[in-house]
PDB file of N, CA and C in Angstrom:
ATOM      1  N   UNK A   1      62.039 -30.010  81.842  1.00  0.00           N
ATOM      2  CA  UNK A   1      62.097 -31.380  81.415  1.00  0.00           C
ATOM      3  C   UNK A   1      63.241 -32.072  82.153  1.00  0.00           C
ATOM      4  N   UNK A   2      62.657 -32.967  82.973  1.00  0.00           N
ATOM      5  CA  UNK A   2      64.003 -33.855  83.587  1.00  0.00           C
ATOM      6  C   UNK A   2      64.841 -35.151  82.127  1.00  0.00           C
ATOM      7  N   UNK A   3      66.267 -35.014  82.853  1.00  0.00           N
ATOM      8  CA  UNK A   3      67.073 -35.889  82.210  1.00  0.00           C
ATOM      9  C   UNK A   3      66.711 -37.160  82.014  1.00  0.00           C
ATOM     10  N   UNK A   4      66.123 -37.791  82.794  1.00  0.00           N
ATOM     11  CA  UNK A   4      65.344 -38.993  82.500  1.00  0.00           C
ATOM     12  C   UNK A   4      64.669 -39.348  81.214  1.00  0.00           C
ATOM     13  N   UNK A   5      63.557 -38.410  81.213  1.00  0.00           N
ATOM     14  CA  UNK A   5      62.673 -37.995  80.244  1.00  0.00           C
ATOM     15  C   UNK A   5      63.271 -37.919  78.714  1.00  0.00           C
ATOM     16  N   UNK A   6      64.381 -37.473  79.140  1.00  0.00           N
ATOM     17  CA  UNK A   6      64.805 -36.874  78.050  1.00  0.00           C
ATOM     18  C   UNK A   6      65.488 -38.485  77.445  1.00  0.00           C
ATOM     19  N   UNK A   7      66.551 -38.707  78.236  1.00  0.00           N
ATOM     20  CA  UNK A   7      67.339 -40.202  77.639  1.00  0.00           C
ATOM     21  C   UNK A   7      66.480 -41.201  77.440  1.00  0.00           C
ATOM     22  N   UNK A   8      65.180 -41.131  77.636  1.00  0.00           N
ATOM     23  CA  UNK A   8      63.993 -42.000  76.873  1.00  0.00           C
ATOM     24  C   UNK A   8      63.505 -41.919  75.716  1.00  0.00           C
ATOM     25  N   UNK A   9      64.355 -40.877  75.005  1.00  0.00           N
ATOM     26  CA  UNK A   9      63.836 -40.391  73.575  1.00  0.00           C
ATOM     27  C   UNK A   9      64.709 -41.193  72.964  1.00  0.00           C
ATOM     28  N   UNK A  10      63.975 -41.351  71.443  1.00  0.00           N
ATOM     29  CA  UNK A  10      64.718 -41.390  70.358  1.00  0.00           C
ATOM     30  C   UNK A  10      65.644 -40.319  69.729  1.00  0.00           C
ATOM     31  N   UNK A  11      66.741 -40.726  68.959  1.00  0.00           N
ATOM     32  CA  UNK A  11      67.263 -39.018  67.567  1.00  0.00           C
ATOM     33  C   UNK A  11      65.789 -38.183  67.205  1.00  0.00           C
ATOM     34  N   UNK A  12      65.097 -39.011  66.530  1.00  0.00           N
ATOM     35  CA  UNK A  12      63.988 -38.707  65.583  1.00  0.00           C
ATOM     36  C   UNK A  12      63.303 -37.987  67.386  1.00  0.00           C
ATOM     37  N   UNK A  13      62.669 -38.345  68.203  1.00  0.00           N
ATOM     38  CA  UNK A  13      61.894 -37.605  69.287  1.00  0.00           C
ATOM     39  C   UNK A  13      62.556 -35.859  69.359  1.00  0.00           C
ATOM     40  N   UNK A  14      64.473 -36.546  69.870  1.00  0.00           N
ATOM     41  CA  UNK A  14      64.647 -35.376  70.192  1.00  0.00           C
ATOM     42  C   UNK A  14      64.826 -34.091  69.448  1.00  0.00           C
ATOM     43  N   UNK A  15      64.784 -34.787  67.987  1.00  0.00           N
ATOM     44  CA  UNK A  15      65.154 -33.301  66.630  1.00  0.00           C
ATOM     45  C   UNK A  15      63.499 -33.125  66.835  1.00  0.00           C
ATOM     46  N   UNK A  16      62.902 -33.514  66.891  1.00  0.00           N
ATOM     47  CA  UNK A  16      61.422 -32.663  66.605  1.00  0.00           C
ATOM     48  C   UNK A  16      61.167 -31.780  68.132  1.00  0.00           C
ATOM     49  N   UNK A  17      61.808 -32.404  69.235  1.00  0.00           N
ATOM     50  CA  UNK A  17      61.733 -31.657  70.415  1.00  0.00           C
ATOM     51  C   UNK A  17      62.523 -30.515  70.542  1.00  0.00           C
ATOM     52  N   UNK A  18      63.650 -30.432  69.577  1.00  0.00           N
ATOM     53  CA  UNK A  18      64.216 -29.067  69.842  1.00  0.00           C
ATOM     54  C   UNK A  18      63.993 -28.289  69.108  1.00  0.00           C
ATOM     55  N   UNK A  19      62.955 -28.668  67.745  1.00  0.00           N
ATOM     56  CA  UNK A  19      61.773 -27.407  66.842  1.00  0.00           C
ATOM     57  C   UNK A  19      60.837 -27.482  67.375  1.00  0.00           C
ATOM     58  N   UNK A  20      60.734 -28.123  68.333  1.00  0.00           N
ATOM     59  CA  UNK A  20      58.879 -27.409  69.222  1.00  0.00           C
ATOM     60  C   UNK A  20      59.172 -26.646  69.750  1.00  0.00           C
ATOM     61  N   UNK A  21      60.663 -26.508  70.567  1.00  0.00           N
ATOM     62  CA  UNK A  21      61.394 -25.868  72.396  1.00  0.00           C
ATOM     63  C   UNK A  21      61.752 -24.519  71.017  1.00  0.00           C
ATOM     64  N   UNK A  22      62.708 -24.096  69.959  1.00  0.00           N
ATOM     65  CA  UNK A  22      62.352 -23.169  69.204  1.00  0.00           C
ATOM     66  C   UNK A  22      61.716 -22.483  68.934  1.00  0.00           C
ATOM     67  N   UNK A  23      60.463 -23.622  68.109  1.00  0.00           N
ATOM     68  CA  UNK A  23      59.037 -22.604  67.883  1.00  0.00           C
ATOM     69  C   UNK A  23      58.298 -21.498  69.350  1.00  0.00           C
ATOM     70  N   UNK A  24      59.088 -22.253  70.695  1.00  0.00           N
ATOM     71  CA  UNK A  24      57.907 -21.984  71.672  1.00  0.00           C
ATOM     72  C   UNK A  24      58.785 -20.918  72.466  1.00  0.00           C
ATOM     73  N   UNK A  25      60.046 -20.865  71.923  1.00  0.00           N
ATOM     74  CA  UNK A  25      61.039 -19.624  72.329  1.00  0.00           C
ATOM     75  C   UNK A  25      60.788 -18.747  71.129  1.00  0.00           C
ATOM     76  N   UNK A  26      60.244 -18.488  70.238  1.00  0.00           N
ATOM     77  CA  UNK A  26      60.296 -17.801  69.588  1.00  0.00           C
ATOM     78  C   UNK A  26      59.229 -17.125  69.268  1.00  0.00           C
ATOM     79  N   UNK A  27      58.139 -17.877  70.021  1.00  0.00           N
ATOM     80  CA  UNK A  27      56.940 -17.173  70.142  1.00  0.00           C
ATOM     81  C   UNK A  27      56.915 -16.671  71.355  1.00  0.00           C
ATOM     82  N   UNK A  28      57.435 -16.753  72.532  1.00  0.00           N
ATOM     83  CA  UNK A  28      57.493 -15.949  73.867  1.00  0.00           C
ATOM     84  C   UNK A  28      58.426 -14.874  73.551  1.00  0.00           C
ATOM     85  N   UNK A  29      59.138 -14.988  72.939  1.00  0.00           N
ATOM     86  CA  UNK A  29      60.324 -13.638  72.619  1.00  0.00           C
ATOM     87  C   UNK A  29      59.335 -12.618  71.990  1.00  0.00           C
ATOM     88  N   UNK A  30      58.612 -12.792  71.321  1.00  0.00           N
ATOM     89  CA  UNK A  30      57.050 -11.644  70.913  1.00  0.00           C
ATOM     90  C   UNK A  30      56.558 -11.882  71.924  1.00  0.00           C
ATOM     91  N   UNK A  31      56.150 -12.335  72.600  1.00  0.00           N
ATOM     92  CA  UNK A  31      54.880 -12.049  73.880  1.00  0.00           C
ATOM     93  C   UNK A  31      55.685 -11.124  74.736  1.00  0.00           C
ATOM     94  N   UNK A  32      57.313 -11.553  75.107  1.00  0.00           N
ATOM     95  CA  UNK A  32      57.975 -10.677  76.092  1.00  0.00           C
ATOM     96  C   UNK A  32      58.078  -9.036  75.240  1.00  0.00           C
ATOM     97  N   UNK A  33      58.606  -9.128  73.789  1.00  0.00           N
ATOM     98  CA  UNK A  33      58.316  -7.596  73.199  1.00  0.00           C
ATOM     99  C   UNK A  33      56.834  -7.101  73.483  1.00  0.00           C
ATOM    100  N   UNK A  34      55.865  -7.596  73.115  1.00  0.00           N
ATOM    101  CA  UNK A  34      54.457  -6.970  73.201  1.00  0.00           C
ATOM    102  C   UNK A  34      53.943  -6.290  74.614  1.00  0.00           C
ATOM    103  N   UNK A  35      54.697  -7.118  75.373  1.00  0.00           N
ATOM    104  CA  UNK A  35      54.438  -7.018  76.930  1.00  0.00           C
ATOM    105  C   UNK A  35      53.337  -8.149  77.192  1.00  0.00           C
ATOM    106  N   UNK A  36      53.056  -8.633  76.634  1.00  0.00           N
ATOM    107  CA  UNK A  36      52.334 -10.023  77.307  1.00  0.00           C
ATOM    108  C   UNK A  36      52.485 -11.075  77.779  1.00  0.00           C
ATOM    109  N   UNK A  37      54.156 -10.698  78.307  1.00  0.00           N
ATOM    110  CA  UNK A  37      54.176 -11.752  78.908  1.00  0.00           C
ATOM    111  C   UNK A  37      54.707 -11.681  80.709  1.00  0.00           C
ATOM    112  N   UNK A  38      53.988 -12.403  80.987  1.00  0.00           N
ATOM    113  CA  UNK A  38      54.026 -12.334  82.407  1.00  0.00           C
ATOM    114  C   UNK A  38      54.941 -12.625  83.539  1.00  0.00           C
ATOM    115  N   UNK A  39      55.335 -14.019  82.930  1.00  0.00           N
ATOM    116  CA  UNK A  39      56.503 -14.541  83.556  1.00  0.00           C
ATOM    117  C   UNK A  39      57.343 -14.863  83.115  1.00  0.00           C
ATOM    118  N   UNK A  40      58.308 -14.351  83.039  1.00  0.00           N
ATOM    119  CA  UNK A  40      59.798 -13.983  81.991  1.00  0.00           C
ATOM    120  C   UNK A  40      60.409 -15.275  82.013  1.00  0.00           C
ATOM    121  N   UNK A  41      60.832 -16.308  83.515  1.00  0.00           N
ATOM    122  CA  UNK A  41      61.581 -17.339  83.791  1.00  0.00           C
ATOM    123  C   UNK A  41      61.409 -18.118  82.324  1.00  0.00           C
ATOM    124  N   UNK A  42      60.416 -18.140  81.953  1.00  0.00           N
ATOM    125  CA  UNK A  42      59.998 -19.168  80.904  1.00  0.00           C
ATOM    126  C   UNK A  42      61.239 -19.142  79.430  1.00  0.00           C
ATOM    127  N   UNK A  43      61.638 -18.164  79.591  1.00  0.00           N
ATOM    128  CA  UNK A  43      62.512 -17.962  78.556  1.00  0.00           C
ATOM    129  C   UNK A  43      63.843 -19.035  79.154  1.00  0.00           C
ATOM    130  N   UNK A  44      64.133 -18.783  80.150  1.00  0.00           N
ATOM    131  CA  UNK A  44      65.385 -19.254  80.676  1.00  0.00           C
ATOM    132  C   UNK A  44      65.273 -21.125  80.788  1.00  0.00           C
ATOM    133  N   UNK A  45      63.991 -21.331  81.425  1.00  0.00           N
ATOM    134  CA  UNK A  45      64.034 -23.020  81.233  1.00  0.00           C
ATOM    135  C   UNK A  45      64.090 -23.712  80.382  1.00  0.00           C
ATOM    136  N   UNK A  46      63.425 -22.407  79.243  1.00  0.00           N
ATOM    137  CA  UNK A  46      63.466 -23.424  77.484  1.00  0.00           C
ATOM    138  C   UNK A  46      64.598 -23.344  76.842  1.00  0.00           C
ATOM    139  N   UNK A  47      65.474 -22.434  77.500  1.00  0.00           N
ATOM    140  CA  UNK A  47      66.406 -22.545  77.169  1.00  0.00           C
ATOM    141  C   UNK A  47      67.150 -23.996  77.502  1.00  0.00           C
ATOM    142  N   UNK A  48      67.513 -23.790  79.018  1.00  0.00           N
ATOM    143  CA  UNK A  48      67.690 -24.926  79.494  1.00  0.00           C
ATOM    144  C   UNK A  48      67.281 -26.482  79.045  1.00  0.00           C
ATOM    145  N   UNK A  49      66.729 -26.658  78.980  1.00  0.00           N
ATOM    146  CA  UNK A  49      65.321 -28.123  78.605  1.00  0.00           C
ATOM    147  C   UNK A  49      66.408 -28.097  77.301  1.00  0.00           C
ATOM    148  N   UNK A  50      66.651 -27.046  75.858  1.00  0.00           N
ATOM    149  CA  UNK A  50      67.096 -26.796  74.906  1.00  0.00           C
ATOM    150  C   UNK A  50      68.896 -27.552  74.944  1.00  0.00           C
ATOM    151  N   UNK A  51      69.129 -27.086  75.471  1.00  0.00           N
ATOM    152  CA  UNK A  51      70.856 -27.424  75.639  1.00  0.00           C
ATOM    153  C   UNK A  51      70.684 -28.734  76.634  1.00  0.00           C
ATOM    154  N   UNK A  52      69.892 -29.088  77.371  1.00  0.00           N
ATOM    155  CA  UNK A  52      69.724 -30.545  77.338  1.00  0.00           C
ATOM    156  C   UNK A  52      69.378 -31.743  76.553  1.00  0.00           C
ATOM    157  N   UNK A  53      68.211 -31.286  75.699  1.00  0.00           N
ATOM    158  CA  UNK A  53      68.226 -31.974  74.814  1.00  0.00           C
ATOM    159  C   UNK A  53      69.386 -31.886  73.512  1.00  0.00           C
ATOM    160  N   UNK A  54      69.890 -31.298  73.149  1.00  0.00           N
ATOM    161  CA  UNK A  54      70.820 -31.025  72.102  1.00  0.00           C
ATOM    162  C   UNK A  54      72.144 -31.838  72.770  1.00  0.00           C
ATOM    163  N   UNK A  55      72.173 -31.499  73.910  1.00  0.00           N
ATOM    164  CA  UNK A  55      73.527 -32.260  74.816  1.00  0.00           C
ATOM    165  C   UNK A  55      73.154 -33.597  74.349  1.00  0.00           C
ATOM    166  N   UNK A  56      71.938 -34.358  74.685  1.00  0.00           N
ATOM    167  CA  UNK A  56      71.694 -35.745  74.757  1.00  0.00           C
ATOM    168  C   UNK A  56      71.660 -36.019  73.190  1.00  0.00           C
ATOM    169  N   UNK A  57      71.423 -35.556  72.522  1.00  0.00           N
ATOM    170  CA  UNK A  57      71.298 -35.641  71.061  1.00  0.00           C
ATOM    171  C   UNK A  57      72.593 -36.119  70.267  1.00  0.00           C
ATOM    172  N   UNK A  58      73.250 -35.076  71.304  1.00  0.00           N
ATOM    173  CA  UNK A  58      74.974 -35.023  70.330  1.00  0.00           C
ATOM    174  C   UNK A  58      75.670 -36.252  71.318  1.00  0.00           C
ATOM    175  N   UNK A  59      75.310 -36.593  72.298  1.00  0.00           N
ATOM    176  CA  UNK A  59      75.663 -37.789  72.668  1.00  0.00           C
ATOM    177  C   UNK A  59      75.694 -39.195  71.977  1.00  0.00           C
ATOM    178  N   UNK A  60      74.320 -39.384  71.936  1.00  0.00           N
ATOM    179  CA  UNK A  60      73.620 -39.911  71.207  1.00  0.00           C
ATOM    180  C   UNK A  60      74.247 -40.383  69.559  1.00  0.00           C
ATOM    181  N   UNK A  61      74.735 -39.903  69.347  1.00  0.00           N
ATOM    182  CA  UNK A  61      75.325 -39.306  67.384  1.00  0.00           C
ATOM    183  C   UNK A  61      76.832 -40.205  67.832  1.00  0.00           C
ATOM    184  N   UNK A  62      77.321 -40.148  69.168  1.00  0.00           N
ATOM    185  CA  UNK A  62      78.698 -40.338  68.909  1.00  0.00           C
ATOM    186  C   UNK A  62      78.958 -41.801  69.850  1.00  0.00           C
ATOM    187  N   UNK A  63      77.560 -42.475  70.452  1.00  0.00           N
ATOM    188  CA  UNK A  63      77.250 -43.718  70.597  1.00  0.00           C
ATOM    189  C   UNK A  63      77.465 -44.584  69.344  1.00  0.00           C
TER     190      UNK A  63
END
């Protein structure tokens, strides 16, 4: 997710965007135990995308 994207959100966008980026790390963390999962990187960008949005969030709060 580019920064752009992101500073186009609302509070309300970005709290529901960092329980989707959760839900969707937390369901690849079982696919990577099961072995089904294929391409590992995916863990690392949602991470990323994650601490971007939370960065812009907590910005955001102190605007």
């Amino acid at each position: 997710m580019k920064n752009k994207e992101i500073k186009k959100l609302t509070n309300d966008q970005l709290k529901s965007k960092i329980n989707s980026i959760k839900k969707d790390l937390f369901n690849i963390r079982f696919k990577k135990i099961n072995g089904q999962l294929e391409d590992t990187s995916i863990i690392l960008k949602l991470k990323r995308d994650l601490a971007k949005v939370m960065t812009n969030l907590n910005l955001n709060r102190k605007n």
